[in-house]
Protein backbone atom coordinates (compact mmCIF):
# COMPACT_ATOMS: atom_id res chain seq x y z
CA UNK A 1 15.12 6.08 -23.16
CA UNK A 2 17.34 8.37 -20.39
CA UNK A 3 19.06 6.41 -18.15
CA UNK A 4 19.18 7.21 -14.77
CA UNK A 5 20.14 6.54 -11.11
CA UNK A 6 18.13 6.39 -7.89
CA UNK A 7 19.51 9.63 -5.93
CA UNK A 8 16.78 9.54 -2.99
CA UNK A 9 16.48 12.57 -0.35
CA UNK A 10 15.17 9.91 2.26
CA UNK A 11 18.15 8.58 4.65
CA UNK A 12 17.97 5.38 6.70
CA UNK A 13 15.51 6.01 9.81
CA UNK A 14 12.92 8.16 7.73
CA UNK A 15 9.30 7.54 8.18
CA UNK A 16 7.94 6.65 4.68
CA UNK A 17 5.65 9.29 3.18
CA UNK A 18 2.15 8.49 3.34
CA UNK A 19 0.03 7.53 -0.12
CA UNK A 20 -3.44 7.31 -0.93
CA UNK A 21 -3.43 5.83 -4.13
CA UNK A 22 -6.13 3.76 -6.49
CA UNK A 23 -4.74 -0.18 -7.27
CA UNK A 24 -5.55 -1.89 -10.79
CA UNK A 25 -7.80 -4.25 -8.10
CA UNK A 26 -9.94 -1.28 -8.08
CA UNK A 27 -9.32 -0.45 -4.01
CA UNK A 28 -7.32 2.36 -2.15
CA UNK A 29 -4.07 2.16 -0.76
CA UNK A 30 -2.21 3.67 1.82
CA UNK A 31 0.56 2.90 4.02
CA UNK A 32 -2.11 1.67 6.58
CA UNK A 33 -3.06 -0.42 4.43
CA UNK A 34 0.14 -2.45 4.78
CA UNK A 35 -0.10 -2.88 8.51
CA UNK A 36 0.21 -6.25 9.28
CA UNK A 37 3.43 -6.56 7.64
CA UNK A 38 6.80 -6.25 9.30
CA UNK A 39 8.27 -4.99 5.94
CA UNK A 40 7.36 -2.72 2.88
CA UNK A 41 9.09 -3.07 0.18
CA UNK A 42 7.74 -0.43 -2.37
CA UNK A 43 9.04 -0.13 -5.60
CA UNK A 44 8.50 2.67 -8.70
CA UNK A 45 8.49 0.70 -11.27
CA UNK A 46 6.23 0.28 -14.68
CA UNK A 47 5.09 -1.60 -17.98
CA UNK A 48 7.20 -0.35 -20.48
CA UNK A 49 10.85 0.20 -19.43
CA UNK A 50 13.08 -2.61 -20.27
CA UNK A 51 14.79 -2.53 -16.92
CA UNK A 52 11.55 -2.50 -15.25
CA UNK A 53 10.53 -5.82 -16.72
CA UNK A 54 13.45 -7.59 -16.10
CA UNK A 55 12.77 -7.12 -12.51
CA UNK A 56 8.79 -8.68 -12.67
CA UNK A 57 10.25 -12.13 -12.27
CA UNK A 58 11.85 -11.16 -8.95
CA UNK A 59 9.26 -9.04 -7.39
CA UNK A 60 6.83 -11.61 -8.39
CA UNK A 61 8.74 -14.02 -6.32
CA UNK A 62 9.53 -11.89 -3.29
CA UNK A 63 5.88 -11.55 -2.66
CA UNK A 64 5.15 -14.80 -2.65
CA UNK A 65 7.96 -16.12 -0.95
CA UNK A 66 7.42 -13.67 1.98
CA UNK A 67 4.69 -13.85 3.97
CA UNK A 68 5.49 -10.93 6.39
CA UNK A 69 6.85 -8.67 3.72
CA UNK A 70 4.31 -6.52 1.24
CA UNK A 71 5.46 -5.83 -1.98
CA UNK A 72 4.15 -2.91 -3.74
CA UNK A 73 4.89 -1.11 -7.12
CA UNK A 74 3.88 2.27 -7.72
CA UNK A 75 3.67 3.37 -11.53
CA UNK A 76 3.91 7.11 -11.98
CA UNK A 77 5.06 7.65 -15.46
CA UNK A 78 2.72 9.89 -17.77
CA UNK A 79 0.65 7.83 -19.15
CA UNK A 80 -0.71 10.48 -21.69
CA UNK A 81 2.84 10.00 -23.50
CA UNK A 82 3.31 6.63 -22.97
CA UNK A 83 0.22 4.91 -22.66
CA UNK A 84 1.84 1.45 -21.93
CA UNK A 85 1.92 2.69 -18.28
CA UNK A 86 -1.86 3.59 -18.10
CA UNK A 87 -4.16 1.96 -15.12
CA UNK A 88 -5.62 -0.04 -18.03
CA UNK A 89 -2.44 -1.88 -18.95
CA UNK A 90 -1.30 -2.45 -15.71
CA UNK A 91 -4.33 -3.86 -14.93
CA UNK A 92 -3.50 -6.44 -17.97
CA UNK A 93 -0.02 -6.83 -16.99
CA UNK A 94 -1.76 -8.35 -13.83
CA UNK A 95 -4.48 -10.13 -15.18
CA UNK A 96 -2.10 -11.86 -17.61
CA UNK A 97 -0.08 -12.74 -14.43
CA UNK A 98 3.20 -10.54 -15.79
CA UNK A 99 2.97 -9.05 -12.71
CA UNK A 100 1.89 -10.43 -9.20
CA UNK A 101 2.73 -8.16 -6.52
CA UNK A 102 0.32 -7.55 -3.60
CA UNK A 103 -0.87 -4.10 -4.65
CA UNK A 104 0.07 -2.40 -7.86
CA UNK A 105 -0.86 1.18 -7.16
CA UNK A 106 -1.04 4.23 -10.12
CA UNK A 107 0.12 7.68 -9.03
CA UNK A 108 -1.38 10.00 -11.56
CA UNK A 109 -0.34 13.05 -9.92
CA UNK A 110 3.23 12.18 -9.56
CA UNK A 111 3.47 13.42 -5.76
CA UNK A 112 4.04 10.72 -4.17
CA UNK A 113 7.13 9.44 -6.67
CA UNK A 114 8.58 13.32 -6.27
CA UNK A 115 7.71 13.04 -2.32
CA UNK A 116 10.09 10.08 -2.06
CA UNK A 117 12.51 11.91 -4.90
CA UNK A 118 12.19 8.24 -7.05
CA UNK A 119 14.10 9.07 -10.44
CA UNK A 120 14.37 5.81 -12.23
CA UNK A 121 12.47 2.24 -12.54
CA UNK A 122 12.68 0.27 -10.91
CA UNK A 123 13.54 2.57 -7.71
CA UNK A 124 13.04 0.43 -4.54
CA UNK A 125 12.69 1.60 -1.03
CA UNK A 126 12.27 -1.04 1.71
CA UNK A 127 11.03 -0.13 4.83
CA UNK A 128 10.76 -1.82 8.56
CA UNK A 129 8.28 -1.35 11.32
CA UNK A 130 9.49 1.75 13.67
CA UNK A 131 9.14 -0.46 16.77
CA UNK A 132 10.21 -4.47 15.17
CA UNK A 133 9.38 -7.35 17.42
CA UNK A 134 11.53 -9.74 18.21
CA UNK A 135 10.24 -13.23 15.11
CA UNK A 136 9.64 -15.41 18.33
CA UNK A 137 7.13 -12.83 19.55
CA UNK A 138 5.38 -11.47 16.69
CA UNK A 139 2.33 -14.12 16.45
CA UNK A 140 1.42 -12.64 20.78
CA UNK A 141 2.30 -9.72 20.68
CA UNK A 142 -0.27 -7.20 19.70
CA UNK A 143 0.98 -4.53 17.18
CA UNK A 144 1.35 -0.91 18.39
CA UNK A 145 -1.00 1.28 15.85
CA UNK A 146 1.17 3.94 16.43
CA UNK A 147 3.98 2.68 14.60
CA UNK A 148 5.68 3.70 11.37
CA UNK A 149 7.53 2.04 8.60
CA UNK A 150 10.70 3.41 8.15
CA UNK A 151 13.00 3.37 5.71
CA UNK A 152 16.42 1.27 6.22
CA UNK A 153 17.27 -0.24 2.79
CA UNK A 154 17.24 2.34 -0.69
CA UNK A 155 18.97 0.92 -3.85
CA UNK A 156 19.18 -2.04 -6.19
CA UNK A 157 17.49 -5.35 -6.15
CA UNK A 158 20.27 -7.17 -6.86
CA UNK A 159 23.50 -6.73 -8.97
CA UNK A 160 22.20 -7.37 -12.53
CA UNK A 161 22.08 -3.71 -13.72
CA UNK A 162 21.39 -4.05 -17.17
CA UNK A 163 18.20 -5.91 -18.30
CA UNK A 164 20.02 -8.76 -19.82
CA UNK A 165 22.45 -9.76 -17.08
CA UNK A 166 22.04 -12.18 -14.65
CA UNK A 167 22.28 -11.68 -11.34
CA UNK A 168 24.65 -12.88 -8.39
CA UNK A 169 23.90 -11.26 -5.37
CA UNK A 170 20.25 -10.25 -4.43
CA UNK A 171 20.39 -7.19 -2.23
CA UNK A 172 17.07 -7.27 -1.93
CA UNK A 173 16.56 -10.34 -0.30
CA UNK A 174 19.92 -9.72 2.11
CA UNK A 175 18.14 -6.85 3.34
CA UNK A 176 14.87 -8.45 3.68
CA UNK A 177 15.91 -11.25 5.59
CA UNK A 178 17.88 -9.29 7.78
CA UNK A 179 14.85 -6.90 8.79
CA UNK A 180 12.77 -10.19 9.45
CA UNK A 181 15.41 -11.55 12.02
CA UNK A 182 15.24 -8.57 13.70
CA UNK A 183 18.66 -7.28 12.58
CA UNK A 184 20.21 -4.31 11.18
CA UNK A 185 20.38 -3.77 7.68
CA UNK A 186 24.69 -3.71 7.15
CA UNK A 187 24.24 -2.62 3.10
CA UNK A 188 25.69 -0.71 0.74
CA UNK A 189 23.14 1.55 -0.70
CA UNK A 190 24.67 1.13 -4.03
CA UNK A 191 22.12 2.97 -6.75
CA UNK A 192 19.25 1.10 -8.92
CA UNK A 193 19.26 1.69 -12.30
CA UNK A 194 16.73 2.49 -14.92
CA UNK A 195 14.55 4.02 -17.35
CA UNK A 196 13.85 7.89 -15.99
CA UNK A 197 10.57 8.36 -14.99
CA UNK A 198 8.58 9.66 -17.33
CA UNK A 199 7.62 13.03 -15.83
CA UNK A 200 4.52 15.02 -16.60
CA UNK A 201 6.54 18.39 -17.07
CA UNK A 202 9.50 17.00 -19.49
C-alpha cells in the first residue's frame, strides 16, 4: 500500500470533465446523467483500500440523506492486479449493500481519474450547478440545459484521516449544505488521504 495525497489540477470554478462510463447497475453514465441534481459529489474511491472502506458508511449516508445531491464513486484501479476492484466485485459490494451510492461507475481506461488528476482513494470532488437557484425557487423554476457542474469543494470528507479514527468535523457535509443554501463554499481544501490508485502503467 503507497500512501498518497489528493493534489488535483482542477481549481474552484472548473467545469467538471465529462464521463461516459458503464455502472455495476448495468447502465451508462455521464455527467448528464446527473442533471436534476443541484450537487455532484463524485468520489474515486474502491473495494479494497482500507481507507476507502472506512468511508462506505459515510457516502452511504450522504446519498440518502440528500435528496438534491448525487453521490457517485468512480473505481479506476487495475483490476487485472487487484481483482478486488473488478466490475464484478463492485457489483457485490452493492448487492451486499456495502455500498449504496446512486451510481457506482468503473473506469477501465483510467482517463477520466487522470482527466481530473485523482491520486488517492477516496479522492472527492464536489461540484455545484454553474447557474444555482435560489432553494425557494428550485421546485418552479425550470432548469437551464445549458448549465454545468462546477467544481467548488476538492479534499477530505471529513477529518478522520486514518481508517481507524473517528471523525469530528465532516467537511463534506459543511460544503454540501452550504452549496444547497445557495452559499459559497468558505473551506479549506485541506488534502484526502489514501491508498494510491492503482495505475495501469506502475
Amino acid at each position: 500500500m503507497v500512501l498518497q495525497e489528493s493534489d488535483t489540477e482542477l481549481e474552484a470554478g472548473d467545469a467538471a470533465p465529462d464521463f461516459e462510463l458503464p455502472g455495476v447497475d448495468g447502465e451508462t453514465y455521464t455527467l448528464e446523467s446527473f442533471a436534476d441534481s443541484e450537487a455532484l459529489l463524485l468520489v474515486f474511491t474502491c473495494n479494497h483500500c482500507p481507507y476507502a472502506q472506512a468511508k462506505f458508511d459515510l457516502l452511504n449516508e450522504l446519498a440518502e440523506e440528500y435528496d438534491d445531491v448525487s453521490v457517485v464513486g468512480i473505481n479506476p484501479n487495475d483490476a487485472e492486479e487487484y481483482p478486488e476492484d473488478s466490475l464484478e466485485k463492485m457489483q457485490e459490494f452493492v448487492d451486499e449493500g456495502r455500498i449504496r451510492y446512486d451510481a457506482y461507475l468503473r473506469d477501465e481506461s483510467q482517463d477520466v481519474a487522470a482527466e481530473y488528476g485523482a491520486v488517492c482513494t477516496p479522492d472527492p470532488f464536489l461540484f455545484e450547478r454553474a447557474a444555482p437557484r435560489a432553494a425557494e425557487n428550485r421546485a418552479a423554476e425550470p432548469r437551464d440545459e445549458d448549465d454545468e457542474f462546477r467544481l467548488v469543494y476538492q479534499g477530505r470528507l471529513d477529518d478522520a484521516l486514518n481508517p481507524d479514527d473517528q471523525p469530528t468535523r465532516f467537511h463534506i457535509r459543511e460544503a454540501i449544505d452550504a452549496v444547497l443554501a445557495g452559499e459559497d463554499v468558505d473551506l479549506e481544501w485541506q488534502p484526502s488521504q489514501g491508498c494510491s490508485i492503482k495505475w495501469k502503467d506502475d
